[in-house]
PDB file of N, CA and C in Angstrom:
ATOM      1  N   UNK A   1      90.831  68.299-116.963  1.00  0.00           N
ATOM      2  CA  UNK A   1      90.555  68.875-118.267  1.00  0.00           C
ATOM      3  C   UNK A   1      91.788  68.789-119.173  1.00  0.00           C
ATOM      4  N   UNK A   2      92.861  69.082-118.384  1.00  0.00           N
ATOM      5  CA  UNK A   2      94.127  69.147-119.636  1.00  0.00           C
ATOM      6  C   UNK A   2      94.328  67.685-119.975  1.00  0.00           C
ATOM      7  N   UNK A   3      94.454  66.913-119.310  1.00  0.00           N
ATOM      8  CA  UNK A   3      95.017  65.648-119.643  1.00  0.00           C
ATOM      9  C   UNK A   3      93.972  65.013-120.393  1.00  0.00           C
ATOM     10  N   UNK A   4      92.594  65.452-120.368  1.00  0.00           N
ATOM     11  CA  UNK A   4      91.828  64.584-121.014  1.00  0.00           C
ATOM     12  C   UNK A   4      91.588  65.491-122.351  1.00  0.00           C
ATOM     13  N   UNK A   5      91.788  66.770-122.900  1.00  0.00           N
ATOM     14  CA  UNK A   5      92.141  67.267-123.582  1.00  0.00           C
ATOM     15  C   UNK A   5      93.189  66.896-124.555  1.00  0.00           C
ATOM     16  N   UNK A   6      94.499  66.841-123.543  1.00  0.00           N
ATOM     17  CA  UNK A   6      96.212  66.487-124.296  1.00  0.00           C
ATOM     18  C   UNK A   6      95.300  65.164-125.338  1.00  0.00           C
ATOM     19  N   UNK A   7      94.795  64.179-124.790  1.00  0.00           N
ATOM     20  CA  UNK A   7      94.716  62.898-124.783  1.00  0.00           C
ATOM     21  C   UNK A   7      93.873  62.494-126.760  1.00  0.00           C
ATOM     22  N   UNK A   8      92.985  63.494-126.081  1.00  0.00           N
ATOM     23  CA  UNK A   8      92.206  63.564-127.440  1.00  0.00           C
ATOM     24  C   UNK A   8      92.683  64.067-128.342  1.00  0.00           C
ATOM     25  N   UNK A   9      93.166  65.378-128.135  1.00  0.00           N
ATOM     26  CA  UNK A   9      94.659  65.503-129.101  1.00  0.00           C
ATOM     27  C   UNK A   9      95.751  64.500-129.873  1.00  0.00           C
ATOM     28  N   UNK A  10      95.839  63.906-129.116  1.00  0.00           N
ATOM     29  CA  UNK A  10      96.777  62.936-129.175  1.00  0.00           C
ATOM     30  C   UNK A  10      96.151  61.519-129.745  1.00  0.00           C
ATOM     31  N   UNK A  11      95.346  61.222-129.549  1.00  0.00           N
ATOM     32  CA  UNK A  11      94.197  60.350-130.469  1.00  0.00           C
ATOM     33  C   UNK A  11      94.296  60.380-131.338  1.00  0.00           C
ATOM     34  N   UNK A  12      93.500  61.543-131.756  1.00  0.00           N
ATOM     35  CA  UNK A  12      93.353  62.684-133.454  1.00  0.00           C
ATOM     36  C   UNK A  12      94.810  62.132-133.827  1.00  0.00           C
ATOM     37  N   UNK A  13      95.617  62.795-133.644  1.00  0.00           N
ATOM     38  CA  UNK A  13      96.798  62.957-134.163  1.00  0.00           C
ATOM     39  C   UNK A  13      97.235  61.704-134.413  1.00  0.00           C
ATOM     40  N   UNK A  14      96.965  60.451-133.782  1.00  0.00           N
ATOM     41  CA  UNK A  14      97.316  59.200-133.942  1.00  0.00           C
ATOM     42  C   UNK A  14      96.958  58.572-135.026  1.00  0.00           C
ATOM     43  N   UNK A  15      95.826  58.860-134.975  1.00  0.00           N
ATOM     44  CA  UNK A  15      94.594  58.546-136.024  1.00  0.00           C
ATOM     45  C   UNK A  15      95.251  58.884-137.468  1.00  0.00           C
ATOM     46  N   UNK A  16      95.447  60.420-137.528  1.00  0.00           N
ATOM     47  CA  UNK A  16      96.145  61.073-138.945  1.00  0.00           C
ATOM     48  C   UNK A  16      97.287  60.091-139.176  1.00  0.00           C
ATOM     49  N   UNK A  17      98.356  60.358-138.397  1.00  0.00           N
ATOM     50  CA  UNK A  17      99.579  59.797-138.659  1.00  0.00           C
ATOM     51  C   UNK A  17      99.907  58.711-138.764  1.00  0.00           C
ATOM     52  N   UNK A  18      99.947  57.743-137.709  1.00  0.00           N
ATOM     53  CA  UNK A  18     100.124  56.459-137.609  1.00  0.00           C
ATOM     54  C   UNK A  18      99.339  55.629-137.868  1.00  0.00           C
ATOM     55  N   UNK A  19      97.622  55.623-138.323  1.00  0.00           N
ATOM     56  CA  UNK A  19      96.733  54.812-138.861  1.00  0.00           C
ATOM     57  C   UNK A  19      96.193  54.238-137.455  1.00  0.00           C
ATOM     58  N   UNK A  20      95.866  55.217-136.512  1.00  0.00           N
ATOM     59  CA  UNK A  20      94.928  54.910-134.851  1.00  0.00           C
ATOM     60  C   UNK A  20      96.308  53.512-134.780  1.00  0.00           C
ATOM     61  N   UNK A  21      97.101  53.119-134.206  1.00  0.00           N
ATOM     62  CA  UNK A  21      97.740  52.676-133.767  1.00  0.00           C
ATOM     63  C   UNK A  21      98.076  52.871-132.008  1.00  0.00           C
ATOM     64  N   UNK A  22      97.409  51.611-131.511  1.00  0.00           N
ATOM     65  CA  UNK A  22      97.037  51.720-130.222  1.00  0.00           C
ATOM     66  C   UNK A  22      98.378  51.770-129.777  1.00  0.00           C
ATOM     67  N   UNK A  23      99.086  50.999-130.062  1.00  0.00           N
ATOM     68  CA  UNK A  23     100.906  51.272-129.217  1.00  0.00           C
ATOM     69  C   UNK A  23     101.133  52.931-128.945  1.00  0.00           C
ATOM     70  N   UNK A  24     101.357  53.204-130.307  1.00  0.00           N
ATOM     71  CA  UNK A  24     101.671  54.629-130.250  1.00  0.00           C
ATOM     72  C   UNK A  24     100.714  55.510-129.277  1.00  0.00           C
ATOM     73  N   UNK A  25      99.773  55.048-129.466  1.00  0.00           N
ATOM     74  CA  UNK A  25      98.681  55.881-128.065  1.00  0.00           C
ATOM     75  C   UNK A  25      99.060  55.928-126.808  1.00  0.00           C
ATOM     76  N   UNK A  26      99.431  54.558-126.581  1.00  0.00           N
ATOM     77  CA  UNK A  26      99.564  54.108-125.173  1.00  0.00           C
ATOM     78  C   UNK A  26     101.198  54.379-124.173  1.00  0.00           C
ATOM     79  N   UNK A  27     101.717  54.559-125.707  1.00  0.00           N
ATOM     80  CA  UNK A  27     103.192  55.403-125.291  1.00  0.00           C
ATOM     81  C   UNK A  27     103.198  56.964-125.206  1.00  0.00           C
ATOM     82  N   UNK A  28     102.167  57.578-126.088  1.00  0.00           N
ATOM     83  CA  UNK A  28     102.233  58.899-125.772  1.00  0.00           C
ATOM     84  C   UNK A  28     101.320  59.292-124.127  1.00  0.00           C
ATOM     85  N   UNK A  29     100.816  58.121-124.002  1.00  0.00           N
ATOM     86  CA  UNK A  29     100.053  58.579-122.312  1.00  0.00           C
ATOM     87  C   UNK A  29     100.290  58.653-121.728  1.00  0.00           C
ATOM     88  N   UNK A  30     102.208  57.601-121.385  1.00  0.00           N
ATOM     89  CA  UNK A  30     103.193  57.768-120.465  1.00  0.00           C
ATOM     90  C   UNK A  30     103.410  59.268-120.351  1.00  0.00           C
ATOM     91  N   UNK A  31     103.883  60.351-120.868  1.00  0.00           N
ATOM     92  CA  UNK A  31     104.432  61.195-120.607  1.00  0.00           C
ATOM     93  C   UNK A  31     103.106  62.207-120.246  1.00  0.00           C
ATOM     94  N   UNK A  32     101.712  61.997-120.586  1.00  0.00           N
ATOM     95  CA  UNK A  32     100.632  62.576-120.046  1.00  0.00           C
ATOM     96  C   UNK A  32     100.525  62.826-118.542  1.00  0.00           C
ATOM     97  N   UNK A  33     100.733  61.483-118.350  1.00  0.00           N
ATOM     98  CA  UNK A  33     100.787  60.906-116.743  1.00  0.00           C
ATOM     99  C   UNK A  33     101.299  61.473-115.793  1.00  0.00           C
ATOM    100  N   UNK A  34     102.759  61.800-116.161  1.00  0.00           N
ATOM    101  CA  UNK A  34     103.592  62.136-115.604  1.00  0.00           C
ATOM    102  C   UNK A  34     103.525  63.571-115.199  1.00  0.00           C
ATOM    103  N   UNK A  35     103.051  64.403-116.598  1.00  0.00           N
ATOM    104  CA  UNK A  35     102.784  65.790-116.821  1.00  0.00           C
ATOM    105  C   UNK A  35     101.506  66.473-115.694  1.00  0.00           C
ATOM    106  N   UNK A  36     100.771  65.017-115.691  1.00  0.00           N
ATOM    107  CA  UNK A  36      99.249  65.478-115.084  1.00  0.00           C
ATOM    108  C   UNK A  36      99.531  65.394-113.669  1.00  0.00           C
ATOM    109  N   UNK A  37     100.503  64.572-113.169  1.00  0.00           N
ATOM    110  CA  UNK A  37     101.193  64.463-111.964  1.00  0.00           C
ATOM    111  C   UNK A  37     101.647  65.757-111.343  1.00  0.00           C
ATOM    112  N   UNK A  38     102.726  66.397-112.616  1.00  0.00           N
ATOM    113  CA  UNK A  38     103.097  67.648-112.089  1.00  0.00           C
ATOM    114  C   UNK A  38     102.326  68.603-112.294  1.00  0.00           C
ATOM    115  N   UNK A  39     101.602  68.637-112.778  1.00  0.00           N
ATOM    116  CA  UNK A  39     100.795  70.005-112.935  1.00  0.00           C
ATOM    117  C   UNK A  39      99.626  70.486-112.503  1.00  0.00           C
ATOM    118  N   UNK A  40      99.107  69.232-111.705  1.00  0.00           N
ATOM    119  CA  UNK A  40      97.952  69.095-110.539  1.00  0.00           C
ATOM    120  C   UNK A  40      97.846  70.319-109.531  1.00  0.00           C
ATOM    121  N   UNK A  41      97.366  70.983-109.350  1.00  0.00           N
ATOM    122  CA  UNK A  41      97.486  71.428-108.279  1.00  0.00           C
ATOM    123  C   UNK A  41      97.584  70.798-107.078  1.00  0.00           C
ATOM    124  N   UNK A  42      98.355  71.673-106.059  1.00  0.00           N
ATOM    125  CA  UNK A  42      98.876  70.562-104.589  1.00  0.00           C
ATOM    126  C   UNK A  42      97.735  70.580-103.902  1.00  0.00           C
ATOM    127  N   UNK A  43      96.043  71.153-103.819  1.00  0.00           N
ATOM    128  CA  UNK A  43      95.106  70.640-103.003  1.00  0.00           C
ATOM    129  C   UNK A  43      94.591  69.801-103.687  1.00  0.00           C
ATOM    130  N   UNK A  44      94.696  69.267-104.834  1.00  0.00           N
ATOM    131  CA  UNK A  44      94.453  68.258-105.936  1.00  0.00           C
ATOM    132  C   UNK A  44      95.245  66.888-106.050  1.00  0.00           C
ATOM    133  N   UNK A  45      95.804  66.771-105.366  1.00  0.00           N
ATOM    134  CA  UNK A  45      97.185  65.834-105.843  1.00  0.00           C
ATOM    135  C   UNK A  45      96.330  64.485-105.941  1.00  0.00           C
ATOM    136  N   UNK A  46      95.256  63.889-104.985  1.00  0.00           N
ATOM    137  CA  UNK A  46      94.685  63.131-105.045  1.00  0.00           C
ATOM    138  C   UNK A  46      93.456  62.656-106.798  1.00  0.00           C
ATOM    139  N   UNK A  47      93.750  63.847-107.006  1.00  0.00           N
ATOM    140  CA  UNK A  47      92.331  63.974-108.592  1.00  0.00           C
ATOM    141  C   UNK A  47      93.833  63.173-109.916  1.00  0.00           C
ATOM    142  N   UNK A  48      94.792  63.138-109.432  1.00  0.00           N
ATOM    143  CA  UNK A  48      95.809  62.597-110.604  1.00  0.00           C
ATOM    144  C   UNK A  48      95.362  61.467-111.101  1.00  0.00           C
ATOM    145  N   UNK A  49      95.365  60.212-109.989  1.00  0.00           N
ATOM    146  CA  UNK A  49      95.412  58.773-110.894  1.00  0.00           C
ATOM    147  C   UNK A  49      93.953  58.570-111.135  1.00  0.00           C
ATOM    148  N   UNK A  50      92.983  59.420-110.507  1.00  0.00           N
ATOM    149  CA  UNK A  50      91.530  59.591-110.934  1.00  0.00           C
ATOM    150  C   UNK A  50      90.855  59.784-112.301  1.00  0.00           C
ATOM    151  N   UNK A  51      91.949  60.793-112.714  1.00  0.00           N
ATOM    152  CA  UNK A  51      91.375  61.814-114.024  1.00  0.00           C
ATOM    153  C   UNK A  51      92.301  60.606-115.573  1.00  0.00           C
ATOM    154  N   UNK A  52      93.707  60.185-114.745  1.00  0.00           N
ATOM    155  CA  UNK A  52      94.155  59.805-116.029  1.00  0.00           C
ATOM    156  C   UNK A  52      93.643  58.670-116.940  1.00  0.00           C
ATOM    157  N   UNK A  53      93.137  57.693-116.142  1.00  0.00           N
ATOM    158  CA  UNK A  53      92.579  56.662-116.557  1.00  0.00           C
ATOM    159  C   UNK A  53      90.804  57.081-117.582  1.00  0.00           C
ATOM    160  N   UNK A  54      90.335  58.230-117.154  1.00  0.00           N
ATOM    161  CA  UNK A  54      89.533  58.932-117.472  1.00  0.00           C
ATOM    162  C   UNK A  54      89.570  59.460-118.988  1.00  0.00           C
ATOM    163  N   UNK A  55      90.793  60.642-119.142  1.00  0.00           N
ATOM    164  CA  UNK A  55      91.795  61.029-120.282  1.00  0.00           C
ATOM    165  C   UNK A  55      91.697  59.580-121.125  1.00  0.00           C
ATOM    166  N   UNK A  56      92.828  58.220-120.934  1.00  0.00           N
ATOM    167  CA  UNK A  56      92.686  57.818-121.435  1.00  0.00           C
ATOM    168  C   UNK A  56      91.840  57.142-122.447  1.00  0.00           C
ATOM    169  N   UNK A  57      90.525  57.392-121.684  1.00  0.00           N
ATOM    170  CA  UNK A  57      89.541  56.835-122.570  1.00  0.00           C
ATOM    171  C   UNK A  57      89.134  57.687-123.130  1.00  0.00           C
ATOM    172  N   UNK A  58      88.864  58.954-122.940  1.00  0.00           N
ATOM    173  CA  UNK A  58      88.480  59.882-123.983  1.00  0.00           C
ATOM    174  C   UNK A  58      89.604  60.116-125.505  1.00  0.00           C
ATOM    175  N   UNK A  59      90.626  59.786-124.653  1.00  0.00           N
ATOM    176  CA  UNK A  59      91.693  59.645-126.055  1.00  0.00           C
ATOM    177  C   UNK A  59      91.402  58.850-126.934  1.00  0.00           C
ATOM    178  N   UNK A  60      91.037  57.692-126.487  1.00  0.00           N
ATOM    179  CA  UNK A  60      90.751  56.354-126.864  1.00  0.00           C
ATOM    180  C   UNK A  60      89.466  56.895-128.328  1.00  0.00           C
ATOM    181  N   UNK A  61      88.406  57.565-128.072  1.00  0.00           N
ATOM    182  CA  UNK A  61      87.775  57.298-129.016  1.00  0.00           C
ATOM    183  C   UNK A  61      87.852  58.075-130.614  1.00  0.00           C
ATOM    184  N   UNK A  62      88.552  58.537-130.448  1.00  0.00           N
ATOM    185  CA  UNK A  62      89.045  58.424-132.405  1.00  0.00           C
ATOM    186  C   UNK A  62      90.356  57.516-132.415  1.00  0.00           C
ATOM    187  N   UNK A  63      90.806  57.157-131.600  1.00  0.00           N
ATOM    188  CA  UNK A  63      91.789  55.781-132.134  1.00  0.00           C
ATOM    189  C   UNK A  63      91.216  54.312-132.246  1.00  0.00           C
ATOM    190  N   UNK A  64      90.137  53.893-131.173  1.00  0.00           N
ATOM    191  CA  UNK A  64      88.998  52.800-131.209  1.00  0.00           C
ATOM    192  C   UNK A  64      88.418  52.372-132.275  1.00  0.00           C
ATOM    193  N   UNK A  65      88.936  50.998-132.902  1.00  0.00           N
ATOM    194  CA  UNK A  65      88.187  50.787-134.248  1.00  0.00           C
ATOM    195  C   UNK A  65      86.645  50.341-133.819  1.00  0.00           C
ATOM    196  N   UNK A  66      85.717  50.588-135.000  1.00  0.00           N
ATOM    197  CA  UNK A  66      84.593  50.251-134.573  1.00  0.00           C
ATOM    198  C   UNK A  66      83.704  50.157-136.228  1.00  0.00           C
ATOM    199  N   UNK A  67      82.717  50.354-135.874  1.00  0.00           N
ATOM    200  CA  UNK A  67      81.915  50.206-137.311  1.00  0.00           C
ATOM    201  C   UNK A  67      81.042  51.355-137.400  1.00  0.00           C
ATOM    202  N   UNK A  68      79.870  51.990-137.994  1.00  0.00           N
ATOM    203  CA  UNK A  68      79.274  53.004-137.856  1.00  0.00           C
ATOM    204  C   UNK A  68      77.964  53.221-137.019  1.00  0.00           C
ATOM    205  N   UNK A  69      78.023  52.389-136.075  1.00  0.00           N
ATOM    206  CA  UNK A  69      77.006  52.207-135.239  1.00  0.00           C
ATOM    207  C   UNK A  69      77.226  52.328-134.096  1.00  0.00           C
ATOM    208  N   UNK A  70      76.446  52.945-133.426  1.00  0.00           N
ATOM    209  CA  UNK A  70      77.145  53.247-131.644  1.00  0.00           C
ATOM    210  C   UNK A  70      77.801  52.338-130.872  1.00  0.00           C
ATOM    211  N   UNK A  71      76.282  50.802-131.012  1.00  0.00           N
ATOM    212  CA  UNK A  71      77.079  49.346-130.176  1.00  0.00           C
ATOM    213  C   UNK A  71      78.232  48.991-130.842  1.00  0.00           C
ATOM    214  N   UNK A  72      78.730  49.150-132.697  1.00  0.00           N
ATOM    215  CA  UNK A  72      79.840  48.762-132.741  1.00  0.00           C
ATOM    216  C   UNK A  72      81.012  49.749-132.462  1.00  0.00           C
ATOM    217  N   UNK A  73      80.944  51.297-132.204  1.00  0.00           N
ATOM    218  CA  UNK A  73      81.995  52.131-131.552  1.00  0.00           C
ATOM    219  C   UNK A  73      82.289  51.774-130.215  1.00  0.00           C
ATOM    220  N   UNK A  74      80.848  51.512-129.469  1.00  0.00           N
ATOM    221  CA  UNK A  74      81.707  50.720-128.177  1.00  0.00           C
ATOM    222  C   UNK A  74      82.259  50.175-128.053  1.00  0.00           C
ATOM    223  N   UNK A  75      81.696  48.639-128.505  1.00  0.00           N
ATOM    224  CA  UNK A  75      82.772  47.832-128.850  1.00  0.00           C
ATOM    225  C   UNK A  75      84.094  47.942-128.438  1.00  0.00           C
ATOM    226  N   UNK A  76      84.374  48.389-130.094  1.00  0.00           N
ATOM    227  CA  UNK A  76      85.486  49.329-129.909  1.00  0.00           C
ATOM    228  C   UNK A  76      86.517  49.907-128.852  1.00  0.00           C
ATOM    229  N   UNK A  77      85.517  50.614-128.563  1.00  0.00           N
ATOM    230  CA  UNK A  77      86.253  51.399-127.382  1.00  0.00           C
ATOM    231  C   UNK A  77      86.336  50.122-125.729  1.00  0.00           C
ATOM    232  N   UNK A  78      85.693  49.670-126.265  1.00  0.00           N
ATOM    233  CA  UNK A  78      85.655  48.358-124.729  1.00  0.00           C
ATOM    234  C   UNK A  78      87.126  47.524-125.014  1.00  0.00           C
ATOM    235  N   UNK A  79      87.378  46.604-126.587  1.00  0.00           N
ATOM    236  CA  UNK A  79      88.006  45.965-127.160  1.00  0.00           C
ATOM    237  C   UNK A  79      89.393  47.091-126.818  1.00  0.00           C
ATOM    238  N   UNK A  80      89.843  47.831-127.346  1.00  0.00           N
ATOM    239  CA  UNK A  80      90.628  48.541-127.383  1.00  0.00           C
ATOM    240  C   UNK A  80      91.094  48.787-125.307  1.00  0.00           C
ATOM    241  N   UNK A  81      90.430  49.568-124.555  1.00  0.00           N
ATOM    242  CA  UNK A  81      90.595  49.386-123.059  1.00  0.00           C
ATOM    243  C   UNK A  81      91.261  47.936-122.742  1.00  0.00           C
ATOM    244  N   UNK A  82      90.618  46.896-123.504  1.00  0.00           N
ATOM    245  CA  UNK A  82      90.651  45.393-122.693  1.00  0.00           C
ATOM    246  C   UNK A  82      92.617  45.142-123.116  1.00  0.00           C
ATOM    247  N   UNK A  83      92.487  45.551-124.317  1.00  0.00           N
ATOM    248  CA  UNK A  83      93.992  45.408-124.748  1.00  0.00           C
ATOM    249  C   UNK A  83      95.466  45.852-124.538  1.00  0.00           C
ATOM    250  N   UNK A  84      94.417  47.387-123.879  1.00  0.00           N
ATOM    251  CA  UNK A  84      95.469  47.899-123.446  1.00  0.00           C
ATOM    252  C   UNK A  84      95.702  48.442-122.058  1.00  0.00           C
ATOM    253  N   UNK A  85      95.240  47.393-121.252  1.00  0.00           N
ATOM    254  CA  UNK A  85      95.067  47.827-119.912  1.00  0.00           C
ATOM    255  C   UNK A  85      96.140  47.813-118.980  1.00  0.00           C
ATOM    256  N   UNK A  86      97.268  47.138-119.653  1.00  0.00           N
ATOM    257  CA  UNK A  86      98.286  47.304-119.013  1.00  0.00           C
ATOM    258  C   UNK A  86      98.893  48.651-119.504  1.00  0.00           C
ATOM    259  N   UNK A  87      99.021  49.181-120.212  1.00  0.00           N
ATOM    260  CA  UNK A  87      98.983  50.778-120.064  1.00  0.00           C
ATOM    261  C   UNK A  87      98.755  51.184-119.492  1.00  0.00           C
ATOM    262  N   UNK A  88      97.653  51.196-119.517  1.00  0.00           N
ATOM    263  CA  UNK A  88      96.496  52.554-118.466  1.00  0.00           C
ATOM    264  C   UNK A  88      97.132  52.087-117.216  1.00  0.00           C
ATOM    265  N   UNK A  89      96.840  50.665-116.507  1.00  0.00           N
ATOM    266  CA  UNK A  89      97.722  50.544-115.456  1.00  0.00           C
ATOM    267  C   UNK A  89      98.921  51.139-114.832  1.00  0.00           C
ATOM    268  N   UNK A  90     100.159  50.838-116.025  1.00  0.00           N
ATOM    269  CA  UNK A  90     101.314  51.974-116.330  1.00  0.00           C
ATOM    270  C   UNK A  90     101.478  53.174-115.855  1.00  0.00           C
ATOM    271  N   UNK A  91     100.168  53.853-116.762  1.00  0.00           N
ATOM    272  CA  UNK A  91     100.334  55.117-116.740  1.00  0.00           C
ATOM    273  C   UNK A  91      99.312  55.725-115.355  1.00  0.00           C
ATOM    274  N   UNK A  92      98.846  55.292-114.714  1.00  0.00           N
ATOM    275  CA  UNK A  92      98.010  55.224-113.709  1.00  0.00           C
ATOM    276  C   UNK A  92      99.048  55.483-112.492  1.00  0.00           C
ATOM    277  N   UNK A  93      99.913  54.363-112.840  1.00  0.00           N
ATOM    278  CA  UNK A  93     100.669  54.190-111.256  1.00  0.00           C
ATOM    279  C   UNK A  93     102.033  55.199-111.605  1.00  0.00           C
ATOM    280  N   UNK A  94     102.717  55.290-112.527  1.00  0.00           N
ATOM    281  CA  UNK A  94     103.325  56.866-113.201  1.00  0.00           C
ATOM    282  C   UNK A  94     102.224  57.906-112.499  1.00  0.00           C
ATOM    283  N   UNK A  95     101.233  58.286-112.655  1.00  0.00           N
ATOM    284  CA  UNK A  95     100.632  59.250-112.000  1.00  0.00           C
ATOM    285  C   UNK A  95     100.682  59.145-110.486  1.00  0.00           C
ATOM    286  N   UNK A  96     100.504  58.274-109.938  1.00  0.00           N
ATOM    287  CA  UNK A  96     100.710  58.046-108.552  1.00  0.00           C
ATOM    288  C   UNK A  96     101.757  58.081-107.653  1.00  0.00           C
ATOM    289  N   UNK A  97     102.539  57.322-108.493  1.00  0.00           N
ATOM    290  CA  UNK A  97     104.058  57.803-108.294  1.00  0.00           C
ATOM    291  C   UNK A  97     104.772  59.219-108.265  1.00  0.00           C
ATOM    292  N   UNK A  98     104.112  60.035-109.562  1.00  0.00           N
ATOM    293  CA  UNK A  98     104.691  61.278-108.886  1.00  0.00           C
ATOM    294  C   UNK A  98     104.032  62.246-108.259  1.00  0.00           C
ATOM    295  N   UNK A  99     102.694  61.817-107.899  1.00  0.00           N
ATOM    296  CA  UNK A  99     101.775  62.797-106.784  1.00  0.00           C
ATOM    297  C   UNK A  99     102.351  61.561-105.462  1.00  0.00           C
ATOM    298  N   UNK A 100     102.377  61.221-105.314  1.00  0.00           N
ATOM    299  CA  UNK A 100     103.810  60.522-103.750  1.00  0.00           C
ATOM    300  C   UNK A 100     104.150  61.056-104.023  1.00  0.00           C
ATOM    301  N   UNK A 101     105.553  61.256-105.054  1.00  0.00           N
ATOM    302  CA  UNK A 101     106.910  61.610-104.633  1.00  0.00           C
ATOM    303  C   UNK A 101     106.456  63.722-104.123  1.00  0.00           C
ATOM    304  N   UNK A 102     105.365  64.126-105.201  1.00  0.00           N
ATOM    305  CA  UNK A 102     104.917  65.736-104.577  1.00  0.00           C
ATOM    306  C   UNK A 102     104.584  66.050-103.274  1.00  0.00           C
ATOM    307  N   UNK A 103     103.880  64.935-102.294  1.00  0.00           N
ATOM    308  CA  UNK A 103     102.742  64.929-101.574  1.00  0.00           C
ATOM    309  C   UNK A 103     104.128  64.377-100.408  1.00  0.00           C
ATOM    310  N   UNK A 104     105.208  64.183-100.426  1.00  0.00           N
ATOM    311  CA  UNK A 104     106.462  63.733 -99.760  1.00  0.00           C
ATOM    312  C   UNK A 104     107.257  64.749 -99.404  1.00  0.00           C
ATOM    313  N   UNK A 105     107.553  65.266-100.733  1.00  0.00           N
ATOM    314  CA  UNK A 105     108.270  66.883-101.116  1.00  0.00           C
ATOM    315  C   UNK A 105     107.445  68.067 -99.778  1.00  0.00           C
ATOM    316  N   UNK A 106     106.243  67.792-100.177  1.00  0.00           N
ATOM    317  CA  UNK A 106     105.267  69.124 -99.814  1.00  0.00           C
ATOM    318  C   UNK A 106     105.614  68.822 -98.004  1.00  0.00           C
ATOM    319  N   UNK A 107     105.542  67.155 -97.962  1.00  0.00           N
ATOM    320  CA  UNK A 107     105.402  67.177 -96.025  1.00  0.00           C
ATOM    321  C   UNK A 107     106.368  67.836 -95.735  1.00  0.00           C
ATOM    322  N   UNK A 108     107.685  67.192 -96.198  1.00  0.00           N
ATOM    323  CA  UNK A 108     109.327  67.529 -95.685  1.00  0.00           C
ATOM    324  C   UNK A 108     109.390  69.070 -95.498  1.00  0.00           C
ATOM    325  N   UNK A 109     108.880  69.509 -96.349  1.00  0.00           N
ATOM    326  CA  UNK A 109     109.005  71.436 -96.294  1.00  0.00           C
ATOM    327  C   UNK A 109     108.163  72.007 -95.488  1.00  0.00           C
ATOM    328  N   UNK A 110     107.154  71.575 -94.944  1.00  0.00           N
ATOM    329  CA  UNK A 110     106.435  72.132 -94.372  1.00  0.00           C
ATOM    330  C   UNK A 110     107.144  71.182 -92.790  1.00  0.00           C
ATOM    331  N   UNK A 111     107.375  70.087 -92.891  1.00  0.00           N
ATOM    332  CA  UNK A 111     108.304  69.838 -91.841  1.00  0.00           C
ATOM    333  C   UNK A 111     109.682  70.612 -91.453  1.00  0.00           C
ATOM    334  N   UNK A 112     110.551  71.124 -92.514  1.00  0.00           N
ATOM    335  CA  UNK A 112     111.103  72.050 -91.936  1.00  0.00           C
ATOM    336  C   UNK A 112     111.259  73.236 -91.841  1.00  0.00           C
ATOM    337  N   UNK A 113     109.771  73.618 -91.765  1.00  0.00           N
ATOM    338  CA  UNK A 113     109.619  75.140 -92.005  1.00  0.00           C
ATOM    339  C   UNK A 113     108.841  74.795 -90.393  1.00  0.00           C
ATOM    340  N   UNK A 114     108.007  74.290 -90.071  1.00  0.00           N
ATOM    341  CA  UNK A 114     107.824  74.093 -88.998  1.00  0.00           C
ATOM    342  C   UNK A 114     109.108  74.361 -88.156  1.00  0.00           C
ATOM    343  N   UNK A 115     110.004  73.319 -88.312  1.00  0.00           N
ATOM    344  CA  UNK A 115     111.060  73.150 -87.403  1.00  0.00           C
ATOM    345  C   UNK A 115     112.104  74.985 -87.076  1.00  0.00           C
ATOM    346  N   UNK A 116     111.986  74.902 -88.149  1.00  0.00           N
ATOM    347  CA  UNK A 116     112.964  76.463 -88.248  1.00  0.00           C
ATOM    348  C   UNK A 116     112.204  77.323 -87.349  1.00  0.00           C
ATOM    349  N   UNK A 117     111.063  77.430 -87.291  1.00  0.00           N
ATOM    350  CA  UNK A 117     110.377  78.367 -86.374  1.00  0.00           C
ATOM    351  C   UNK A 117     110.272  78.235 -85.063  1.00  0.00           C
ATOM    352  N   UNK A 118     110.087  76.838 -84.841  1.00  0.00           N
ATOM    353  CA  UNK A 118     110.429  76.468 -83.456  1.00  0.00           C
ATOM    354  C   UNK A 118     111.988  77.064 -82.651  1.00  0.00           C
TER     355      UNK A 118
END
C-alpha cells in the first residue's frame, strides 16, 4: 500500500512539475525501493520486489501519455513500462537487495542469540 501510494504521489507530482517526465519518475522510484525494502515488515520481506514493480505502475498512470480513450491510456501506460523497464528492473533488484541484505541481518542475530544461550 505505501509504496504504491508514495508512487502515485509521485506521478501527480511529476505530472504538475516536470510536465509527466518519465526520467524524473523513474529516478524518484529508486529511493521508493529502497524505502519499501526497509519498511516491510520482517514476516513480509518476500512481498518487497513483488509490490514494487506493482507501485510502479500505478505511479505510472498520471505520468503515461495517452489520448482520451481507455485503449489509447493503455497504450500509454504499456508504451511508457516498455521504455522504462530498465528502471523498474533497477528498482526491483534495489528492493531485493535490501530485503537480502535484512533477511541476512535477521539470520546472523538469531544465529547469535541462539549461540549465547547455548
Amino acid at each position: 500500500m505505501f509504496s504504491g501510494a508514495l508512487m502515485f504521489v509521485l506521478g501527480c507530482l511529476d505530472q504538475l512539475l516536470f510536465g509527466a517526465s518519465l526520467t524524473v519518475y523513474s529516478v524518484l522510484f529508486l529511493p521508493v525501493c529502497v524505502l519499501t525494502g526497509l519498511w516491510v515488515r520482517g514476516a513480509e520481506l518476500l512481498a518487497a520486489p513483488v509490490v514494487v514493480p506493482i507501485a510502479f505502475a500505478v505511479g505510472l498512470l498520471p505520468v503515461a501519455r495517452g489520448g482520451d480513450g481507455a485503449g489509447e491510456r493503455l497504450a500509454g501506460l504499456v508504451t511508457a513500462l516498455a521504455t522504462q523497464v530498465g528502471w523498474l528492473y533497477g528498482g526491483t533488484l534495489l528492493a531485493g537487495l535490501t530485503i537480502l541484505t535484512r533477511g541476512l541481518h535477521r539470520t546472523a542475530t538469531r544465529r547469535r542469540t541462539d549461540a549465547t544461550r547455548d
